[in-house]
Protein backbone atom coordinates (compact mmCIF):
# COMPACT_ATOMS: atom_id res chain seq x y z
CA UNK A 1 6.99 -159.12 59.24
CA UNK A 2 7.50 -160.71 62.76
CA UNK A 3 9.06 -158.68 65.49
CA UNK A 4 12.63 -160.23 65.38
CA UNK A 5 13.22 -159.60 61.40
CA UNK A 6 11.42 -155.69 62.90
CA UNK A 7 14.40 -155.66 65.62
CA UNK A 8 17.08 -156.69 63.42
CA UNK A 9 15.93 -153.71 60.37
CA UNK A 10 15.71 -151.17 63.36
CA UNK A 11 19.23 -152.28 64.54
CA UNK A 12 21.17 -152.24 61.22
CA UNK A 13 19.16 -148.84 60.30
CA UNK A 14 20.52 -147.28 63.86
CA UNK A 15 24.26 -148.81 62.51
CA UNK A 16 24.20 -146.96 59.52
CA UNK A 17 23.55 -143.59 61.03
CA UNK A 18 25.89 -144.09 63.16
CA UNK A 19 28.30 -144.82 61.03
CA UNK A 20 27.53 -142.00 58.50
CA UNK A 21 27.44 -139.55 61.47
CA UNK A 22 30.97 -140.60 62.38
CA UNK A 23 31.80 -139.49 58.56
CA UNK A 24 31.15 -136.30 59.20
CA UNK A 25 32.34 -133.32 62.03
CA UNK A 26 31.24 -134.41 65.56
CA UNK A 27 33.17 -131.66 67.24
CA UNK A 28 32.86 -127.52 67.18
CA UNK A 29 34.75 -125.00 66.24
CA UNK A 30 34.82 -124.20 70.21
CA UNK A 31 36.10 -128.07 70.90
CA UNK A 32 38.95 -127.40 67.98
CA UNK A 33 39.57 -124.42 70.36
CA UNK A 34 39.71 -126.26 73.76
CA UNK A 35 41.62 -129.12 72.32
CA UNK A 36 44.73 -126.41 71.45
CA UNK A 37 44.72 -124.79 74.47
CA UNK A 38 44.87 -127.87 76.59
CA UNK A 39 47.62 -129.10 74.25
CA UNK A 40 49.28 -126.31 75.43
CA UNK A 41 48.15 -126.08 79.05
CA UNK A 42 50.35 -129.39 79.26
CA UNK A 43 52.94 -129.26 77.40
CA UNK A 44 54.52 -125.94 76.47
CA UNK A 45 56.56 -123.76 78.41
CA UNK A 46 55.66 -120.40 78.19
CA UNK A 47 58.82 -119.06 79.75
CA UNK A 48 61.48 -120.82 77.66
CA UNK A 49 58.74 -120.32 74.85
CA UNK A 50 59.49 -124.54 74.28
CA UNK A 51 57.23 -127.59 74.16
CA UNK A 52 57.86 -130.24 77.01
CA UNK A 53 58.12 -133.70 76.30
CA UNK A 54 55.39 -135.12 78.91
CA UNK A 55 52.94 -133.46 81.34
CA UNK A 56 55.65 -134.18 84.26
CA UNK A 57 57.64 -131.88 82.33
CA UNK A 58 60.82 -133.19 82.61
CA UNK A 59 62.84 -132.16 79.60
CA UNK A 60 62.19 -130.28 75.82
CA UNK A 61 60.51 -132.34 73.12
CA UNK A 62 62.85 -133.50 70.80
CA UNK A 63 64.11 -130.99 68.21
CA UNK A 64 63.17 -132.25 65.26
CA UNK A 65 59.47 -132.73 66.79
CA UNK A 66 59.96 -128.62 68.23
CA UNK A 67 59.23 -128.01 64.04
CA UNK A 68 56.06 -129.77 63.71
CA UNK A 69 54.60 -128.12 67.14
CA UNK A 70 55.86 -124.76 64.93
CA UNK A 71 54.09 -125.76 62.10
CA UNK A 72 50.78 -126.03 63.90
CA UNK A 73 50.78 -122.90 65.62
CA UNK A 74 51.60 -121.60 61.78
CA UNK A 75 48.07 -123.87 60.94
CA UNK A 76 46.15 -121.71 62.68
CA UNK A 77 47.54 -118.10 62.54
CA UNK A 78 47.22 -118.76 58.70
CA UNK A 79 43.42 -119.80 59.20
CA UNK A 80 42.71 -116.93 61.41
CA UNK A 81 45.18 -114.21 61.01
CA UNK A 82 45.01 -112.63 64.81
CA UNK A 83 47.67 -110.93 65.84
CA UNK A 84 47.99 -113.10 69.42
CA UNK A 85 48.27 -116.05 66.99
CA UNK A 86 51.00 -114.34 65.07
CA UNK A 87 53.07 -113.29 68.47
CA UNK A 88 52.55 -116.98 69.58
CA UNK A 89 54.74 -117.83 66.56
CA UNK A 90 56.93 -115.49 66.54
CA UNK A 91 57.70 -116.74 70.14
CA UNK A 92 58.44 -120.25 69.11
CA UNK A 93 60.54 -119.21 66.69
CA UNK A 94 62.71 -117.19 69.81
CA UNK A 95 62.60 -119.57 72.01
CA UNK A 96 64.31 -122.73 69.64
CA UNK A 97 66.50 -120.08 68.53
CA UNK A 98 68.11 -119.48 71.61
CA UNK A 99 67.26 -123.63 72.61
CA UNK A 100 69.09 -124.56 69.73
CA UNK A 101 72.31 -121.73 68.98
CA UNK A 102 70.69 -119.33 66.75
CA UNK A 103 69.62 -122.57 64.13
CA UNK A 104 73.50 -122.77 63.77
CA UNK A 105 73.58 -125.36 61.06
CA UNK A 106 77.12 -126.06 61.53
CA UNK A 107 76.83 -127.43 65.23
CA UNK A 108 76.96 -131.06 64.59
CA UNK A 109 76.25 -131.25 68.74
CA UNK A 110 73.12 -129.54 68.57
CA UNK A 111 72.05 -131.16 65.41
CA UNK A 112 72.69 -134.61 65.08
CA UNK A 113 71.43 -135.69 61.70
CA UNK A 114 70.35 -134.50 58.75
CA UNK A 115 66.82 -135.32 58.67
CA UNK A 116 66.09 -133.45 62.52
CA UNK A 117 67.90 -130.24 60.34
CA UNK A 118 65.30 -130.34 56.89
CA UNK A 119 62.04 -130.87 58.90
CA UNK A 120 63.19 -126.82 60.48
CA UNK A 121 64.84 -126.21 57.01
CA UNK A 122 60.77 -126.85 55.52
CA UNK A 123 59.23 -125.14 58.56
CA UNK A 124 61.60 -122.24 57.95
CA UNK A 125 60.28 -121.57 54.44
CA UNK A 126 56.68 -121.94 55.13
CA UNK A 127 57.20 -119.58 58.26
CA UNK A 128 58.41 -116.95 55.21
CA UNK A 129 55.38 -117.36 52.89
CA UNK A 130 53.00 -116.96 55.49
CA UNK A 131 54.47 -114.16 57.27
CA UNK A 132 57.04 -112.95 55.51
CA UNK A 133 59.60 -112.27 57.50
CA UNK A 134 63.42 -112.45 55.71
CA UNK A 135 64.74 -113.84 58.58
CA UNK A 136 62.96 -117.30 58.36
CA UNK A 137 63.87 -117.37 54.52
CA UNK A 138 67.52 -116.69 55.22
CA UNK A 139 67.80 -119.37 57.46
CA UNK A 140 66.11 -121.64 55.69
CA UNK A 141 68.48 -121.27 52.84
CA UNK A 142 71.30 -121.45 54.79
CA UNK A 143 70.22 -124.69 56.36
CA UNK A 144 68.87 -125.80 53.07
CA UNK A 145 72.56 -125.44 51.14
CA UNK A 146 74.29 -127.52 53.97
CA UNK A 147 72.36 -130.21 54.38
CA UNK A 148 72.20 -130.53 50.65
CA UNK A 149 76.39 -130.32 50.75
CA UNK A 150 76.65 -133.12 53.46
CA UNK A 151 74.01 -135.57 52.66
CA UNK A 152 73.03 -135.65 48.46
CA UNK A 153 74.57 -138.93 46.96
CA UNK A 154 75.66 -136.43 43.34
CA UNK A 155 76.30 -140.70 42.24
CA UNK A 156 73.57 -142.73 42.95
CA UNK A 157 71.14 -140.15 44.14
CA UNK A 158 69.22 -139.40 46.90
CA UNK A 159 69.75 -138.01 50.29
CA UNK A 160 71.67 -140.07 53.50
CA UNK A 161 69.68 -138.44 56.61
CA UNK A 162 72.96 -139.28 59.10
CA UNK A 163 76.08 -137.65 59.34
CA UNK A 164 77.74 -140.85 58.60
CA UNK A 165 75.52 -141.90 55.57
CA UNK A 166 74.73 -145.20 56.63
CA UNK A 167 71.22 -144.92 55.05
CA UNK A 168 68.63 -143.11 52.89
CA UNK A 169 65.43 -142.47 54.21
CA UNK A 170 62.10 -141.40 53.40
CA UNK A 171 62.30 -139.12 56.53
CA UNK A 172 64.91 -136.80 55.13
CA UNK A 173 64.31 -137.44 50.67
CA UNK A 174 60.42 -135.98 50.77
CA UNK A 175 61.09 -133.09 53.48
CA UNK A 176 63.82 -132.35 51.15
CA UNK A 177 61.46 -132.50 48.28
CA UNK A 178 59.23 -130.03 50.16
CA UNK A 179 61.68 -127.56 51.37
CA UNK A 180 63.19 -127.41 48.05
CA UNK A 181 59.15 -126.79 45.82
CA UNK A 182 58.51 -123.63 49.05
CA UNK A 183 62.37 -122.03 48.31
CA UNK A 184 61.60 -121.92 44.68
CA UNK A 185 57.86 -121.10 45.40
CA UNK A 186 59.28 -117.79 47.26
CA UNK A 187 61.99 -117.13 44.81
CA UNK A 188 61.72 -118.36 41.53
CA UNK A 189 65.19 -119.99 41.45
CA UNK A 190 64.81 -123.40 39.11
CA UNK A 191 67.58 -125.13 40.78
CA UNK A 192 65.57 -125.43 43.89
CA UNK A 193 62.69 -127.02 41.92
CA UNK A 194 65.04 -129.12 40.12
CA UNK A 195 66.65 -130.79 43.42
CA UNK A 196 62.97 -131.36 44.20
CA UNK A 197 62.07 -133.13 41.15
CA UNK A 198 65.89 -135.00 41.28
CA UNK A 199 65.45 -136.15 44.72
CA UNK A 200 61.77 -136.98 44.54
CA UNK A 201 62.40 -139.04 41.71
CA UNK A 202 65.08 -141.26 43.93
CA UNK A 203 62.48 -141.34 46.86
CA UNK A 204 59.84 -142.45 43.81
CA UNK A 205 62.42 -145.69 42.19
CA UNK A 206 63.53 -146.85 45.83
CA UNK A 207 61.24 -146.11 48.30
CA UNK A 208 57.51 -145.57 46.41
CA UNK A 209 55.85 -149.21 45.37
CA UNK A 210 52.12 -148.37 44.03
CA UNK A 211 51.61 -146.38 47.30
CA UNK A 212 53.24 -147.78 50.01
CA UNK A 213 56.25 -145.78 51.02
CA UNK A 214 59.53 -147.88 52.10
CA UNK A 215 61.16 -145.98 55.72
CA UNK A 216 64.78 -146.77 54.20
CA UNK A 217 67.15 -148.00 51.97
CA UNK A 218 70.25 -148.89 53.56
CA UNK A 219 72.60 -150.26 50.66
CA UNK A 220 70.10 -152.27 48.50
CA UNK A 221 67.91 -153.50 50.95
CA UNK A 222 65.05 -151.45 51.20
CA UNK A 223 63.18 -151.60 54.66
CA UNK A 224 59.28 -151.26 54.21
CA UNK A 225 58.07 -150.45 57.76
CA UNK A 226 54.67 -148.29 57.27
CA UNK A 227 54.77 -145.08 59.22
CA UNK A 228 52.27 -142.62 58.68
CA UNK A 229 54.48 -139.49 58.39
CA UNK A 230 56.66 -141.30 55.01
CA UNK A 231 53.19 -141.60 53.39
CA UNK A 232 52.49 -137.96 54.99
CA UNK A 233 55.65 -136.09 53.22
CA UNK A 234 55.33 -138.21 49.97
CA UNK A 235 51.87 -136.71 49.59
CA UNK A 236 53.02 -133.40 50.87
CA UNK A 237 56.31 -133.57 48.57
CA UNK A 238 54.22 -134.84 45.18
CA UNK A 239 51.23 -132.17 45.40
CA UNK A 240 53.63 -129.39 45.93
CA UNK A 241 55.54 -130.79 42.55
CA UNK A 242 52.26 -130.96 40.84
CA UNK A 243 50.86 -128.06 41.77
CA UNK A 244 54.63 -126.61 40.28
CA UNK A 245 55.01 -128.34 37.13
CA UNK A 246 50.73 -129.27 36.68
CA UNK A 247 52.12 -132.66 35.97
CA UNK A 248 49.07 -134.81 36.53
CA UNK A 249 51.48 -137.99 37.71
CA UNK A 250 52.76 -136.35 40.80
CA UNK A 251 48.98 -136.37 41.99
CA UNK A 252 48.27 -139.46 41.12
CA UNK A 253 51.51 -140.57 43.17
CA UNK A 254 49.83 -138.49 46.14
CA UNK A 255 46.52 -140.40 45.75
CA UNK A 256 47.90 -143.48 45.44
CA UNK A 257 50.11 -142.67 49.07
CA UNK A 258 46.56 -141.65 50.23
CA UNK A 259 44.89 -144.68 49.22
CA UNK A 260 47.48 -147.09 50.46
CA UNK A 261 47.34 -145.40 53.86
CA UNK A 262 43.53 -145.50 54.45
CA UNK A 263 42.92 -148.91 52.65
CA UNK A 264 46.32 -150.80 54.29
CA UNK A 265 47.10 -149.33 57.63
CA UNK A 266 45.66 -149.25 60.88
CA UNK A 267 41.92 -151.01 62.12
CA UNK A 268 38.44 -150.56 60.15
CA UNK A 269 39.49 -147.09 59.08
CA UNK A 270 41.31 -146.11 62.08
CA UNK A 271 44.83 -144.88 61.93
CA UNK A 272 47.76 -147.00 63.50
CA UNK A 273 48.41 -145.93 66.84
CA UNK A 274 52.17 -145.29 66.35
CA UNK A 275 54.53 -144.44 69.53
CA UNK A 276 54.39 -146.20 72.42
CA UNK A 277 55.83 -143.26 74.53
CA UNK A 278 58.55 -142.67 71.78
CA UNK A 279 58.66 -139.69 69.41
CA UNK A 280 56.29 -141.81 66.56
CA UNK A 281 53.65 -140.75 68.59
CA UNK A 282 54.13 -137.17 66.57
CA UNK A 283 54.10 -139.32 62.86
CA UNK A 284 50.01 -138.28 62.62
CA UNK A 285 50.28 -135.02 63.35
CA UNK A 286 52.92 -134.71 59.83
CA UNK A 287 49.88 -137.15 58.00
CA UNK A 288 47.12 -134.46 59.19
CA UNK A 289 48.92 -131.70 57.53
CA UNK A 290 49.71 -133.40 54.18
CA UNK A 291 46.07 -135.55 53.93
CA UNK A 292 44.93 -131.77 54.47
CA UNK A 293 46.69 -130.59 51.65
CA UNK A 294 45.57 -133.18 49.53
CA UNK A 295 41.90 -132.35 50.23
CA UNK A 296 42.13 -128.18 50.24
CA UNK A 297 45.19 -127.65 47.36
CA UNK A 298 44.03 -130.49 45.01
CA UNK A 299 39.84 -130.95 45.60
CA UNK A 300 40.77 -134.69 46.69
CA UNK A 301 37.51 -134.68 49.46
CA UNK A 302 36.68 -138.71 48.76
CA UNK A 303 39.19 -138.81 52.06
CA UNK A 304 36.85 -136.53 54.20
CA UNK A 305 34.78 -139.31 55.71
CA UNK A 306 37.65 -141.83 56.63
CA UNK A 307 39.72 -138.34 57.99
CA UNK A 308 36.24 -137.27 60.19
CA UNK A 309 35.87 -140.64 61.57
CA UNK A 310 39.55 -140.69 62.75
CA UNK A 311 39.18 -136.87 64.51
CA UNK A 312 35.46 -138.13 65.72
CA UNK A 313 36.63 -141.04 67.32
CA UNK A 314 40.29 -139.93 68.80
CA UNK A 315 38.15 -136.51 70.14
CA UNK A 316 35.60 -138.87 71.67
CA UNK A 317 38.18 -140.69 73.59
CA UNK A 318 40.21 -138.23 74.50
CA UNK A 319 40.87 -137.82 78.26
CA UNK A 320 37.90 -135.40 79.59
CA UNK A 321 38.90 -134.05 82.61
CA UNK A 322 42.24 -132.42 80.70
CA UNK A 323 40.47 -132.62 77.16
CA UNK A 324 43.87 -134.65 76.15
CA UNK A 325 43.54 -136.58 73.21
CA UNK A 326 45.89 -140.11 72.51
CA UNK A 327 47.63 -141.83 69.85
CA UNK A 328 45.50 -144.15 69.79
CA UNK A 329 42.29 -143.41 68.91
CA UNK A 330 40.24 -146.59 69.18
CA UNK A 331 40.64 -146.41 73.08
CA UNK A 332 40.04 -144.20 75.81
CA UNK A 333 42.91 -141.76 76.66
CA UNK A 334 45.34 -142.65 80.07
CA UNK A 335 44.78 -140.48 82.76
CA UNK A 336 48.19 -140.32 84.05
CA UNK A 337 51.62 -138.68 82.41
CA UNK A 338 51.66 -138.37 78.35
CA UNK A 339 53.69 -137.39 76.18
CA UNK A 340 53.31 -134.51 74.27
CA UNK A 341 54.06 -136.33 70.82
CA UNK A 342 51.27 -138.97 71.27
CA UNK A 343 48.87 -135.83 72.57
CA UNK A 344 49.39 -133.95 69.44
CA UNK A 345 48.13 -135.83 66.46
CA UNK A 346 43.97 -135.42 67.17
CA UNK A 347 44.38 -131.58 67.89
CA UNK A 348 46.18 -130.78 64.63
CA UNK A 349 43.69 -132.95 62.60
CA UNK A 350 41.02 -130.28 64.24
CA UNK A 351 42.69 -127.56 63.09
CA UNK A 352 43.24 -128.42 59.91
CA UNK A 353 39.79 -129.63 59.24
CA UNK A 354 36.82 -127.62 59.91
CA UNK A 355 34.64 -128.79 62.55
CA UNK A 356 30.69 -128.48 62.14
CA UNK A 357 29.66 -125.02 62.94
């Protein structure tokens, strides 16, 4: 063998370890750690017990977006189960309830559409069957009951996520789904399970084609714009029906979402960067939880590699002098102001996923 053809077997050998250690955890429990409480450092507001929208902080996250930062805090008090973790939820909770007039679901000010209402109407019942307070549960029902009064189509199905039903969207017809499988999850009530399975069946005929999840149907156009959190919630929203009803086709509709998203979006295995200082830079953070799901509730773990190379690489180039990570995870993260929405996505995925030990 001459010394070239020895150079070029040494190079492609050194390739693929590299590339099989970026399938598995390159970060520690103790990075998952730092990676929160930097998140935090930045961006939430300990005294109005609120996330900011940027480091500058300027102004509140958006309200909608207020859920999801909710739902992470739940990600890790349900992993752990310390009581500081608890309190820390407990304390977001208080401090959107007096942000947003006691979740008043009848303040069309406040809430603006539909779809910003289910994503708290979800968080609200997960909140319950993790810590069981009645409280969240109440509210959740009560939220649950108007939006489905003011935005279910009882003719041609589905669910309009504006106050003026101009459209139907994937944003606010698999949250539904969702909210609806965790209601009857905590009580037993069929109707709830049956909305899911009527509304998820809509979503499935008009906005599902062999994976790829449509954002909208506006009239009979359907808009296909691929965002990460519709192929998020349709996963969420099908395992959660299949897990209910052990109908084997709702999992194959959350593989398929799975599939489409690893195999059709974003660069070489890398997810699409999503939010160029808007509020899409939060869409990831809604995939991590649902991909998650996938793998944990349903023993899906062919997506482990493609997920660990996503958290390796966006952890790797995160900003290391705040340990802020980016929305985009194939480059280095910007020094200056950021928004907490494109911070967010790489921390939850650490959560959710267990880092090497």
């Amino acid at each position: 063998m001459n010394k070239y053809a020895y150079r070029i077997i040494i190079v492609l050998l050194f390739i693929t370890a590299l590339g099989r250690a970026q399938d598995k955890p390159a970060y520690t429990k103790a990075d998952a750690a730092k990676a929160f409480e930097a998140f935090n450092k930045y961006f939430y507001d300990s005294k109005a017990k609120l996330y900011d929208g940027t480091t500058k902080h300027e102004g509140v996250a958006a309200i909608w977006v207020q859920a999801i930062y909710w739902d992470q805090a739940m990600d890790i008090y349900e992993r752990d189960k310390k009581p500081a973790q608890l309190k820390f939820v407990t304390d977001i909770y208080e401090g959107n309830h007096k942000h947003y007039d006691a979740y008043n679901w009848s303040n069309h000010v406040v809430w603006f559409i539909y779809d910003d209402m289910m994503w708290w109407i979800a968080s609200l019942a997960r909140a319950h069957q993790i810590t069981g307070n009645p409280e969240y549960l109440k509210k959740s029902i009560e939220g649950f009951n108007h939006v489905w009064e003011g935005s279910h189509d009882p003719s041609d199905g589905g669910m309009f996520w504006d106050f003026k039903h101009t459209g139907k969207n994937a944003c606010i017809n698999y949250p539904t789904a969702i909210a609806a499988v965790r209601l009857y999850n905590i009580n037993g009530d069929t109707a709830y399970l049956n909305k899911a399975k009527l509304v998820y069946g809509w979503a499935k005929n008009n906005l599902f084609n062999n994976g790829r999840v449509a954002d909208n149907k506006i009239g009979k156009h359907v808009g296909y714009s691929d965002y990460t959190y519709n192929q998020g919630t349709c996963i969420g929203a099908a395992i959660l029906l299949y897990k209910a009803t052990k109908d084997a086709t709702y999992l194959e509709d959350a593989k398929l979402a799975a599939d489409y998203t690893m195999n059709h979006m974003g660069t070489n295995g890398i997810l699409p960067a999503e939010g160029d200082f808007n509020e899409q830079g939060i869409l990831k953070s809604i995939f991590a939880d649902y991909i998650y799901r996938l793998v944990k509730d349903c023993g899906q773990k062919q997506y482990l590699p493609w997920v660990y190379k996503n958290i390796n690489t966006g952890w790797q180039n995160r900003d290391k002098k705040r340990d802020l990570t980016f929305r985009n995870y194939n480059v280095p993260a910007p020094e200056g102001d950021m928004q907490s929405y494109e911070a967010s996505s790489i921390v939850r995925f650490m959560q959710l996923f267990p880092p090497a030990k």
